[in-house]
Protein backbone atom coordinates (compact mmCIF):
# COMPACT_ATOMS: atom_id res chain seq x y z
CA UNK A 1 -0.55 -28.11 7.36
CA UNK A 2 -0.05 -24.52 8.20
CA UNK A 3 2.23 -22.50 5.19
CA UNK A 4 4.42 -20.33 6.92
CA UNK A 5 3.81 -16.63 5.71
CA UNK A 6 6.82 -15.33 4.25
CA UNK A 7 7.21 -11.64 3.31
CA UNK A 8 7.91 -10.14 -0.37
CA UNK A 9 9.03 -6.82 -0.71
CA UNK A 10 8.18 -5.59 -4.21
CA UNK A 11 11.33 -3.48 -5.30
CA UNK A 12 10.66 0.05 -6.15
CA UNK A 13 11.81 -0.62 -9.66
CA UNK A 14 8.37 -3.02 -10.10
CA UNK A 15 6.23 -0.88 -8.10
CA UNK A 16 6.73 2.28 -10.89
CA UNK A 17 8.48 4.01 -13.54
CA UNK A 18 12.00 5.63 -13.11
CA UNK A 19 9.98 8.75 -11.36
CA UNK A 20 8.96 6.84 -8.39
CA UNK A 21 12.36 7.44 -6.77
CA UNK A 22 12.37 11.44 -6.82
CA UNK A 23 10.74 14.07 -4.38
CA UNK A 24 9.18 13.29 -0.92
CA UNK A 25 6.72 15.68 -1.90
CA UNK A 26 5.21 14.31 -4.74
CA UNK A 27 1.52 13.45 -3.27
CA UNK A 28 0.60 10.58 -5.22
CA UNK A 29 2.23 8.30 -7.48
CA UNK A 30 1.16 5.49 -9.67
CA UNK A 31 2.59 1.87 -9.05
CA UNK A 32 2.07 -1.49 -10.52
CA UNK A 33 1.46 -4.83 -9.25
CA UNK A 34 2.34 -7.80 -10.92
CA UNK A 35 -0.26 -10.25 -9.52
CA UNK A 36 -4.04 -10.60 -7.73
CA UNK A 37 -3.78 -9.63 -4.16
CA UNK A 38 -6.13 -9.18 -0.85
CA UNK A 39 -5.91 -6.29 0.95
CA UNK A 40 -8.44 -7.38 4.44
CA UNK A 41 -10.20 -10.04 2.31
CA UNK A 42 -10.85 -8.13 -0.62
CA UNK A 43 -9.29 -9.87 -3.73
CA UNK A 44 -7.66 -6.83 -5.70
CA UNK A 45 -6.94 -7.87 -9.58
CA UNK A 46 -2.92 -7.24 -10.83
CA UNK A 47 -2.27 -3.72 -11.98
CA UNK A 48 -1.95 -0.41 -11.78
CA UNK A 49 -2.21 1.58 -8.16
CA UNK A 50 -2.69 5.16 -7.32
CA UNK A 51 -0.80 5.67 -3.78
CA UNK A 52 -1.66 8.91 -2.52
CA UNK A 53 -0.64 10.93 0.90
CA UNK A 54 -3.56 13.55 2.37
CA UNK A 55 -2.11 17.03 2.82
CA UNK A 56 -1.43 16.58 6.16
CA UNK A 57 1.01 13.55 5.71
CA UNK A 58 -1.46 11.08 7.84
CA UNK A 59 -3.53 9.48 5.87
CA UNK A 60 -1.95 6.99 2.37
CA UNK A 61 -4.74 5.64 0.35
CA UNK A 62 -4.39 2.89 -2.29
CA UNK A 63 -6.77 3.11 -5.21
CA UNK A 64 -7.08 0.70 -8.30
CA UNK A 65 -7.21 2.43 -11.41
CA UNK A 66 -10.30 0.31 -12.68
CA UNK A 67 -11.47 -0.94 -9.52
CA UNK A 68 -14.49 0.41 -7.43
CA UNK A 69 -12.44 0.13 -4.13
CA UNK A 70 -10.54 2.73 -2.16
CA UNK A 71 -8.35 1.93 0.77
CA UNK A 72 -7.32 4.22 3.40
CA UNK A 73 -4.77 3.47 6.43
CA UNK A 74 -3.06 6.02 9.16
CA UNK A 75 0.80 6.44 8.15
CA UNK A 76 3.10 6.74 11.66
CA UNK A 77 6.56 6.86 12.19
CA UNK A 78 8.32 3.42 11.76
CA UNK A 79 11.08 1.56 10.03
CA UNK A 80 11.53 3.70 7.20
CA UNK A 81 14.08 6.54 7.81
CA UNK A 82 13.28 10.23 7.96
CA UNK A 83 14.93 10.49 4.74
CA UNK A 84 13.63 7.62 2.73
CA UNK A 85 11.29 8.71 0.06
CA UNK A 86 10.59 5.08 -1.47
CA UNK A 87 7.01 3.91 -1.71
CA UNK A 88 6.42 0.61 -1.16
CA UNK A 89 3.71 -1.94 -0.65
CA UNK A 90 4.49 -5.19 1.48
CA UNK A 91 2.95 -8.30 1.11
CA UNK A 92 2.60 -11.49 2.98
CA UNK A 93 2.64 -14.37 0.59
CA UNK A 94 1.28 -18.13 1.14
CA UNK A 95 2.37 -19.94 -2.47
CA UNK A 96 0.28 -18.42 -5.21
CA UNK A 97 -1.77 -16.06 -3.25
CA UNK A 98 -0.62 -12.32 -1.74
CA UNK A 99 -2.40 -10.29 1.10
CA UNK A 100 -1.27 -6.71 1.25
CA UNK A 101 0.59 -6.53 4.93
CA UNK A 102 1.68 -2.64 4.42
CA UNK A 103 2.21 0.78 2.76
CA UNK A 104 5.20 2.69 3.15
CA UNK A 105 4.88 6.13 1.94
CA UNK A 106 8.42 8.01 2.02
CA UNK A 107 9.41 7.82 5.88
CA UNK A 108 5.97 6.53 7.07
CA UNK A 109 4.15 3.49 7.37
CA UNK A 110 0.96 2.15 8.21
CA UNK A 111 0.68 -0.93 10.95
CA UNK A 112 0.00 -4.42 10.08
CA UNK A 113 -3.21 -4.00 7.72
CA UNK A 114 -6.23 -6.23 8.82
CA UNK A 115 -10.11 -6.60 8.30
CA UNK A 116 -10.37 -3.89 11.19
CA UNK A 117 -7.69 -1.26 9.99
CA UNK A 118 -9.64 -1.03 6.64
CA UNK A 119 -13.26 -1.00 7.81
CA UNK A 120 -12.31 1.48 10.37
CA UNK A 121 -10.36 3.72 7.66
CA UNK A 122 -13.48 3.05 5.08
CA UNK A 123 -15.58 4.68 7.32
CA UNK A 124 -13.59 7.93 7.77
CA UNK A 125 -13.41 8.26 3.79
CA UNK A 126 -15.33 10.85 2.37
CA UNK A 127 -17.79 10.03 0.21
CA UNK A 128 -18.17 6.29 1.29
C-alpha cells in the first residue's frame, strides 16, 4: 500500500541559529537538518547546510558542509510574501525517510524539486 506523502515544514528555529531571522540581504546562511534526506535520489546525511542566493537573486544553492554535492534550483516568485525573509527547506516525508520538496529563500521559491530540476541545474553550475 501506497503511504500518503505528507509535508514537514522544518521551523526556522531548527533550520539555524537566532541569526537566521535577520536581513533579506544576507547571501548565504548556514542551516541544520536533523535527519538523512534525498534531494532527486541523492541520499544527503543529517547536518549542517550552506543555503546561498547568486547575486542576481535567481539562483539558491544548497551545499553540505562535508558532502561532495552541490545543488542548484531557479528561485521565482511564489507563496512566500515580498517581505518574508525566512529560509526554509520543505520536505515530503513517507515514515522514516525525507525527500527535499523545496527551498524558500526570503520571498522566493524554487518549484517542486525532481530528478530533472537538479540535473538540469547541475549542469549550469560552474565548475561541474
Amino acid at each position: 500500500m501506497i503511504s500518503t506523502l505528507r509535508s514537514i515544514v522544518l521551523a526556522p528555529a531548527i533550520l539555524a541559529a537566532a541569526a537566521l531571522a535577520t536581513n533579506v540581504a544576507v547571501a548565504e546562511t548556514t542551516v541544520k537538518v536533523p535527519f538523512n534526506f534525498s534531494v532527486a535520489g541523492k541520499t544527503m546525511p543529517a547536518g549542517f547546510y550552506t543555503v546561498q542566493r547568486d547575486s542576481s537573486g535567481n539562483i539558491v544553492s544548497l551545499r553540505g558542509r562535508d558532502a561532495d554535492h552541490s545543488f542548484n534550483w531557479i528561485l521565482a516568485p511564489g507563496e512566500p510574501g515580498p517581505t518574508d525573509s525566512r529560509i526554509v527547506l520543505r520536505f515530503d516525508t513517507d515514515g522514516q525517510s525525507h525527500e527535499l520538496r523545496s527551498v524558500q529563500y526570503a520571498a522566493g521559491i524554487t518549484s517542486r524539486i525532481s530528478k530533472k530540476t537538479v540535473r538540469q541545474m547541475e549542469s549550469l553550475a560552474p565548475g561541474q
